[in-house]
C-alpha atoms as a PDB file:
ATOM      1  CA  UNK A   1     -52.166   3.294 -23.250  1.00  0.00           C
ATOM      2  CA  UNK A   2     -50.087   6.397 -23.492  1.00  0.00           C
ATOM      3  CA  UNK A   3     -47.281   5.990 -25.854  1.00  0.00           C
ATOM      4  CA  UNK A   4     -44.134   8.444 -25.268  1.00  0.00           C
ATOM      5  CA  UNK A   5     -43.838  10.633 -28.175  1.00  0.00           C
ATOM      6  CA  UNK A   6     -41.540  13.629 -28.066  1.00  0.00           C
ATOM      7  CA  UNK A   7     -41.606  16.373 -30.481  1.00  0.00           C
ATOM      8  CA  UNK A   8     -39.425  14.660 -32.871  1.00  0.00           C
ATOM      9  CA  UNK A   9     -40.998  11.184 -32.297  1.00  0.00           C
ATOM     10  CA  UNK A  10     -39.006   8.354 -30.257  1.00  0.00           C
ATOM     11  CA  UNK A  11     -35.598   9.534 -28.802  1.00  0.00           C
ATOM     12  CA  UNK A  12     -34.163   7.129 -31.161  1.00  0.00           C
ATOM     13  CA  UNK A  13     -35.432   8.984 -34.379  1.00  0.00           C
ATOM     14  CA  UNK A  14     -38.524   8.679 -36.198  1.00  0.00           C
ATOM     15  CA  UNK A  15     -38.186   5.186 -37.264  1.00  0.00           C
ATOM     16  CA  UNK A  16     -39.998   3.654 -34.515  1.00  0.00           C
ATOM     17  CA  UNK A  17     -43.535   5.671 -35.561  1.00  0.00           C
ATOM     18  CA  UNK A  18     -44.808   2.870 -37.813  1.00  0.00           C
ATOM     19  CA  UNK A  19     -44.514   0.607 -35.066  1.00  0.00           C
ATOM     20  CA  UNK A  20     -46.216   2.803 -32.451  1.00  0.00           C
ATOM     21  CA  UNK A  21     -49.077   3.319 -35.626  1.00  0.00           C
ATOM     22  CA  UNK A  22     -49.341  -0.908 -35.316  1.00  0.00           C
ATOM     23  CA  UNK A  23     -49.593  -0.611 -31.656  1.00  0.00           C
ATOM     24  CA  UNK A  24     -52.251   1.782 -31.433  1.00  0.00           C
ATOM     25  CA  UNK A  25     -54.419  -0.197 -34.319  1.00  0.00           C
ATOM     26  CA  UNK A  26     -53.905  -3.218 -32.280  1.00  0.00           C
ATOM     27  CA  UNK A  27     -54.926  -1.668 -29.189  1.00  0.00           C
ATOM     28  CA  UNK A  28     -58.055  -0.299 -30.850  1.00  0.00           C
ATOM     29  CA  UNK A  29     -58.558  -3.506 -32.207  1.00  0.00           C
ATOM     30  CA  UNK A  30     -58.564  -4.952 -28.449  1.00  0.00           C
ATOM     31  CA  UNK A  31     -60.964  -2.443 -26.589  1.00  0.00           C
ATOM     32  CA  UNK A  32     -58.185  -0.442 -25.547  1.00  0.00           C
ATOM     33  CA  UNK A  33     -56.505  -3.329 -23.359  1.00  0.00           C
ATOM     34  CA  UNK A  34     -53.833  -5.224 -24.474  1.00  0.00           C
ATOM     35  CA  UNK A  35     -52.036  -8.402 -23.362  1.00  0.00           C
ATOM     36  CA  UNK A  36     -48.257  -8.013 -22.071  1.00  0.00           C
ATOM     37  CA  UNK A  37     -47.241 -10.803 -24.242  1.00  0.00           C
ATOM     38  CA  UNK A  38     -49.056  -9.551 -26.849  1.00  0.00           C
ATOM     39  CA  UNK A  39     -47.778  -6.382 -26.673  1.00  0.00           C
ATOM     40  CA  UNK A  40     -43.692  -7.990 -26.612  1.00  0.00           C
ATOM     41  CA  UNK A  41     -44.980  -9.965 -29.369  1.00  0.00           C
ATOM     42  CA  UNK A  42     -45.732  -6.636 -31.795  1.00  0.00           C
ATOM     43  CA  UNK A  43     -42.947  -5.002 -30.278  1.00  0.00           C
ATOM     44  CA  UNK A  44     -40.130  -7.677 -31.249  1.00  0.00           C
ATOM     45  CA  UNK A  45     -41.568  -9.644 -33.994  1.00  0.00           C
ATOM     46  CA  UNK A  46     -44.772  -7.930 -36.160  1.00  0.00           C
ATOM     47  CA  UNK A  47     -43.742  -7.963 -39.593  1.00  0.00           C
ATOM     48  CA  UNK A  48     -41.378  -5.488 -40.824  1.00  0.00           C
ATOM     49  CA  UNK A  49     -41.707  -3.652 -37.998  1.00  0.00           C
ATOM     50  CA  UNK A  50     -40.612  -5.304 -34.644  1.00  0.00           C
ATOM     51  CA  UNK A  51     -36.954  -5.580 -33.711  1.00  0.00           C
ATOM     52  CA  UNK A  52     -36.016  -9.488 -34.282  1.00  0.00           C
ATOM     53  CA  UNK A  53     -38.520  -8.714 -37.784  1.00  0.00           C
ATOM     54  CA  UNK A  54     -36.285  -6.189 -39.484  1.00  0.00           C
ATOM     55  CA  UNK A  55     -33.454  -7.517 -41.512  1.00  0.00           C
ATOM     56  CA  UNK A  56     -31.102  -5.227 -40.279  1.00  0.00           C
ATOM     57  CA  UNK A  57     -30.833  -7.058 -36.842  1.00  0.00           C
ATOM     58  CA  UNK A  58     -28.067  -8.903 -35.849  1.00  0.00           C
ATOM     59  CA  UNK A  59     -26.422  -9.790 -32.659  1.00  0.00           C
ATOM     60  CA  UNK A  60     -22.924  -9.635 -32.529  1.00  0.00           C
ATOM     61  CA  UNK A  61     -19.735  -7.193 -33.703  1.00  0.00           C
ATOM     62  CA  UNK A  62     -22.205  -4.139 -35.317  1.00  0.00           C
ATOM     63  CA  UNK A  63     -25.129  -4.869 -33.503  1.00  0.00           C
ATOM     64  CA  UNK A  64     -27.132  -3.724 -31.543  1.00  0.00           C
ATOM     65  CA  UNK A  65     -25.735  -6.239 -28.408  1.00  0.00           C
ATOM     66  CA  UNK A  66     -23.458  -9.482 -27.750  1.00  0.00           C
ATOM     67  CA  UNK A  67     -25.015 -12.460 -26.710  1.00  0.00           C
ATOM     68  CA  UNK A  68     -22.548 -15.316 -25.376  1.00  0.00           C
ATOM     69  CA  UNK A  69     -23.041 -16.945 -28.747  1.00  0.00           C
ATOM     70  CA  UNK A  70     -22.202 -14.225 -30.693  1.00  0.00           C
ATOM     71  CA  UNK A  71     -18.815 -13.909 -29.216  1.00  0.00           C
ATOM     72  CA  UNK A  72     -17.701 -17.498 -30.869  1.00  0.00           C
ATOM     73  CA  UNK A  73     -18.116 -20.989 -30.069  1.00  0.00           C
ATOM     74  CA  UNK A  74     -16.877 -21.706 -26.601  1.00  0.00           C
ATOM     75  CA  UNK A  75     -20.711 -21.069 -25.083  1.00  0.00           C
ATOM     76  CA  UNK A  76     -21.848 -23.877 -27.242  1.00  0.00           C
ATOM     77  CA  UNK A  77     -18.802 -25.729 -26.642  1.00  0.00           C
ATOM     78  CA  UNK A  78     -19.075 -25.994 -22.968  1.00  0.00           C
ATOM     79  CA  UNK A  79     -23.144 -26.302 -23.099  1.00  0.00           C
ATOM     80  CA  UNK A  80     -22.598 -29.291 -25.455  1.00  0.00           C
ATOM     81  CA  UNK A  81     -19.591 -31.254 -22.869  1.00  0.00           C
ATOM     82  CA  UNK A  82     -21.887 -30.790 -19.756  1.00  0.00           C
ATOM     83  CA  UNK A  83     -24.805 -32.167 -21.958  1.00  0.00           C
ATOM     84  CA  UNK A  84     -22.272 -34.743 -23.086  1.00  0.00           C
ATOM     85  CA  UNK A  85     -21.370 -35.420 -18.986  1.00  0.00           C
ATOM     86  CA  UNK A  86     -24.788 -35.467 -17.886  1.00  0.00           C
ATOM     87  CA  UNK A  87     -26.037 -37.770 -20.875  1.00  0.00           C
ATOM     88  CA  UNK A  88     -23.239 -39.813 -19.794  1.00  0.00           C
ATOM     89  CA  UNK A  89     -24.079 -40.065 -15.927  1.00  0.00           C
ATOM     90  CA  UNK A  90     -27.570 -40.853 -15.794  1.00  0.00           C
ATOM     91  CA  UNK A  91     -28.929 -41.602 -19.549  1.00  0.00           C
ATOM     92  CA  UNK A  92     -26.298 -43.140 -21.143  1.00  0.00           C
ATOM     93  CA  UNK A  93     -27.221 -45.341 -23.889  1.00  0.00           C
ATOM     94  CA  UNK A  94     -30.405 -43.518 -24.731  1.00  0.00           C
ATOM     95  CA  UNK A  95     -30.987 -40.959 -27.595  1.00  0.00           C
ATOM     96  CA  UNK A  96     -30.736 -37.026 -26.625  1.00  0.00           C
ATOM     97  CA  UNK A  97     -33.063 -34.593 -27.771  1.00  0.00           C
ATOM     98  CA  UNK A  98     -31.947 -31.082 -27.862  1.00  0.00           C
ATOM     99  CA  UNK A  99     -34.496 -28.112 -28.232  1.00  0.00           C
ATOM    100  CA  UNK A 100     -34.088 -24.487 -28.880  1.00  0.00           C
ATOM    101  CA  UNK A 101     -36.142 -21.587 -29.013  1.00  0.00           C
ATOM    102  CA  UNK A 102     -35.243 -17.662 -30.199  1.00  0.00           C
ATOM    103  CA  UNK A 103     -32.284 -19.550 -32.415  1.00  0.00           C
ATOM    104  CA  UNK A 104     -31.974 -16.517 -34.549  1.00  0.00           C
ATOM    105  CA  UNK A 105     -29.413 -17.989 -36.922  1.00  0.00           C
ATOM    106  CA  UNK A 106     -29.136 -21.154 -35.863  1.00  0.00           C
ATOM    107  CA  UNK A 107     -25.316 -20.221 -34.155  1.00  0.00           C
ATOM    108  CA  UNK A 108     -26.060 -21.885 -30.778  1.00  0.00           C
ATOM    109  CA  UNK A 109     -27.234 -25.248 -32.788  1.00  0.00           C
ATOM    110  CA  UNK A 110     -24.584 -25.404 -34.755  1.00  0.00           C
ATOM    111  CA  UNK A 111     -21.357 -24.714 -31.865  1.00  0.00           C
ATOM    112  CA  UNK A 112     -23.474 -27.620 -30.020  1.00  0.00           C
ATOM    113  CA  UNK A 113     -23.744 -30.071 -32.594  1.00  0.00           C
ATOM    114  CA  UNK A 114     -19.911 -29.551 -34.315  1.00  0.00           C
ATOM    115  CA  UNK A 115     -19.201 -30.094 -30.734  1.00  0.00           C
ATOM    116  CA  UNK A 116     -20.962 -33.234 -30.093  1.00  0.00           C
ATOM    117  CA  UNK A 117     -19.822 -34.400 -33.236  1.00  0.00           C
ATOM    118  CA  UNK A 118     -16.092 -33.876 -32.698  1.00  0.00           C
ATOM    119  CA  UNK A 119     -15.811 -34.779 -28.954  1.00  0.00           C
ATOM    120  CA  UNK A 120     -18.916 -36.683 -28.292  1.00  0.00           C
ATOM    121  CA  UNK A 121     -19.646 -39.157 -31.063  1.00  0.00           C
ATOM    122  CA  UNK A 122     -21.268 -41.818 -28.723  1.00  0.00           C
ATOM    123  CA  UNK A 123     -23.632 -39.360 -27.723  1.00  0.00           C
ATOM    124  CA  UNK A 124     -23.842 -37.559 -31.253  1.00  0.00           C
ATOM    125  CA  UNK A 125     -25.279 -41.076 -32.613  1.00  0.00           C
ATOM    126  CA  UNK A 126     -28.528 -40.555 -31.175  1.00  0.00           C
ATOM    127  CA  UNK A 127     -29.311 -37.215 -31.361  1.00  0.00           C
ATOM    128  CA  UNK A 128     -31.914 -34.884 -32.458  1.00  0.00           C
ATOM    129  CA  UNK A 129     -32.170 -31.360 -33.167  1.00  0.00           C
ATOM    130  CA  UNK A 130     -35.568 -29.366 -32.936  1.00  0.00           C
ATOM    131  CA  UNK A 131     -35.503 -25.441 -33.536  1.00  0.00           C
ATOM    132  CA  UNK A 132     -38.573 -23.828 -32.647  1.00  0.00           C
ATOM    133  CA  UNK A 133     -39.543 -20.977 -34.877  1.00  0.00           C
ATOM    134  CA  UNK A 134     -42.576 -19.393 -36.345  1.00  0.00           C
ATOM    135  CA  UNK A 135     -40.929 -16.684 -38.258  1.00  0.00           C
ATOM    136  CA  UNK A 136     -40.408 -17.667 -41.956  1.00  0.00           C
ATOM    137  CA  UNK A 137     -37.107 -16.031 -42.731  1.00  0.00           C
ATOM    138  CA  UNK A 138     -35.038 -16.879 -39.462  1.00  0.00           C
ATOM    139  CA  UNK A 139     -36.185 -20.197 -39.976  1.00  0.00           C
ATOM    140  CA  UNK A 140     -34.785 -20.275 -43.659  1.00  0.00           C
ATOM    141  CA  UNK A 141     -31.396 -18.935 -42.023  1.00  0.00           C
ATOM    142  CA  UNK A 142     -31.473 -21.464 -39.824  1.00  0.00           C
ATOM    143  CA  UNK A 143     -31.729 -24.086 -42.001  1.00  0.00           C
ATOM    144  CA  UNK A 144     -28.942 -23.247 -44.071  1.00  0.00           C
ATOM    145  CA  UNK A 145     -26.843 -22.681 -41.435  1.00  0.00           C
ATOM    146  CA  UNK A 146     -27.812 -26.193 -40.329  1.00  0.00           C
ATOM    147  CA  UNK A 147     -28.102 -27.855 -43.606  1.00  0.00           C
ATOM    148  CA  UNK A 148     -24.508 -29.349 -43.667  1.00  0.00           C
ATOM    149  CA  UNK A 149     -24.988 -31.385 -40.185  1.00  0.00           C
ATOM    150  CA  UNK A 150     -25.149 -34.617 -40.255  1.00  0.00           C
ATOM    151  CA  UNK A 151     -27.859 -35.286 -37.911  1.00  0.00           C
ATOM    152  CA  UNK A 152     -31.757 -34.920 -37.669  1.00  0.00           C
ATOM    153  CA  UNK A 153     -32.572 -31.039 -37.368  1.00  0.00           C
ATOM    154  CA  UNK A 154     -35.894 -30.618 -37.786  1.00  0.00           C
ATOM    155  CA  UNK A 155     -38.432 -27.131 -36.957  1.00  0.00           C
ATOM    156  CA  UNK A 156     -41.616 -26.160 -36.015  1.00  0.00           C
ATOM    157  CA  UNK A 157     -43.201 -22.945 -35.248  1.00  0.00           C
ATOM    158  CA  UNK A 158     -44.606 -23.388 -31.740  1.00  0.00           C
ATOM    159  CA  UNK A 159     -43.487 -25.851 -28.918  1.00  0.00           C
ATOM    160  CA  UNK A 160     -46.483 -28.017 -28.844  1.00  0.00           C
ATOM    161  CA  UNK A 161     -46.020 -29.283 -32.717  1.00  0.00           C
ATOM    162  CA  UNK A 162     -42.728 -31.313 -31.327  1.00  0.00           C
ATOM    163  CA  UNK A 163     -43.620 -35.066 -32.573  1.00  0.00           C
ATOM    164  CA  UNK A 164     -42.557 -36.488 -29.838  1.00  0.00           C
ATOM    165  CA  UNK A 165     -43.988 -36.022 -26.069  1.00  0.00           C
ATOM    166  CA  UNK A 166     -40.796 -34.991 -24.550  1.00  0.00           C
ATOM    167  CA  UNK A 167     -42.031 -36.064 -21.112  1.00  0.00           C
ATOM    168  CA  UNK A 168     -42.683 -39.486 -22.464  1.00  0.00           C
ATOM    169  CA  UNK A 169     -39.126 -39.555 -23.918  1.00  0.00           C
ATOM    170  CA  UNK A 170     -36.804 -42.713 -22.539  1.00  0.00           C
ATOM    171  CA  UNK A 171     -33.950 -40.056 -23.000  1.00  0.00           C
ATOM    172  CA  UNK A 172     -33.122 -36.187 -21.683  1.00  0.00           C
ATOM    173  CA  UNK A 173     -34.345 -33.490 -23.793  1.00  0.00           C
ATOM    174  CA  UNK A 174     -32.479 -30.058 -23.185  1.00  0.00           C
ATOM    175  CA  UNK A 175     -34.037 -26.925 -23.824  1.00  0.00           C
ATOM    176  CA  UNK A 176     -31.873 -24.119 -24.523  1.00  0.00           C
ATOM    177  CA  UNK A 177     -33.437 -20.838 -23.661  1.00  0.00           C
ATOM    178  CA  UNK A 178     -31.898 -17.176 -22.562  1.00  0.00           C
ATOM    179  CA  UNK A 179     -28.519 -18.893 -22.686  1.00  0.00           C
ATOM    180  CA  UNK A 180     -29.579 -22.270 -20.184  1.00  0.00           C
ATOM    181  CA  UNK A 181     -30.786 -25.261 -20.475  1.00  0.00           C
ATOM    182  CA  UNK A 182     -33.328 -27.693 -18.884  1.00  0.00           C
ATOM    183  CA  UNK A 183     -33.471 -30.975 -18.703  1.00  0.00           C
ATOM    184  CA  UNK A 184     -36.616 -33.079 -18.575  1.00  0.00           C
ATOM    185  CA  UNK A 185     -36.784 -36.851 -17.608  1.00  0.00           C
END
């Protein structure tokens, strides 16, 4: 792999060489061939060094980007009332499971569930919360942004440590990803 180096390192500034040192390691490490998810991984998350990995990253007003949740609550808002409307049309009665990976903060969790819990109290009854996230310090943010809810909010670090088998669930489970949701049956 050929990494783009110009004379003064990245075009960004030089604070991207420790990261390019990782990368090369890691490709040494592999016989020269690395894994595209592998390499994202190191890019976005290897400790102290990736982007989502440096404490200096935030989304939102003096970031680096906006994300709809970053702009305020009315993305979770309207996710959480066409939850509420689906739960309502074909699962009504049984308990909701929502799921989200890449929470960062935990913002997206929390506009759903204050919504739920203001508008949508038959459906907030039931519900539980998992965030998935292996990285030890969003997950702490998470949680206490989360800790006041009233509800089950639980974590893990990788999808298949949910408790339950979400296709074996009576109820929907939505998974919140890139800003959209599925819903499994």
């Amino acid at each position: 792999m050929r990494v783009p180096v110009g004379a003064g390192g990245w075009s960004r500034g030089e604070g991207y060489a420790p990261l390019v040192e990782h990368l090369r390691l890691k490709l040494e490490e592999c016989g020269g061939v690395m894994a595209f998810d592998d390499y994202m991984e190191c890019c976005l998350y290897a400790p102290g060094l990736g982007y989502y990995s440096r404490s200096q990253v935030d989304p939102g007003r003096g970031g680096d980007f906006y994300t709809s949740v970053a702009t305020g609550p009315v993305f979770g808002s309207l996710l959480a009332d066409e939850m509420a409307r689906r739960w309502r049309r074909d699962f009504s009665g049984c308990p909701l499971h929502l799921v989200e990976q890449g929470a960062h903060g935990g913002q997206l969790a929390w506009d759903i569930l204050q919504r739920l819990q203001e508008r949508h109290g038959d459906l907030w009854r039931g519900i539980r919360c998992t965030l998935i996230e292996p990285r030890a310090g969003l997950r702490q943010r998470q949680q206490e942004k989360l800790s006041g809810m009233g509800t089950v909010v639980d974590w893990v670090e990788k999808l298949d440590e949910i408790d339950t088998d979400v296709r074996g669930m009576r109820g929907p489970v939505f998974f919140t990803a890139m800003s959209w949701w599925t819903v499994l049956r």
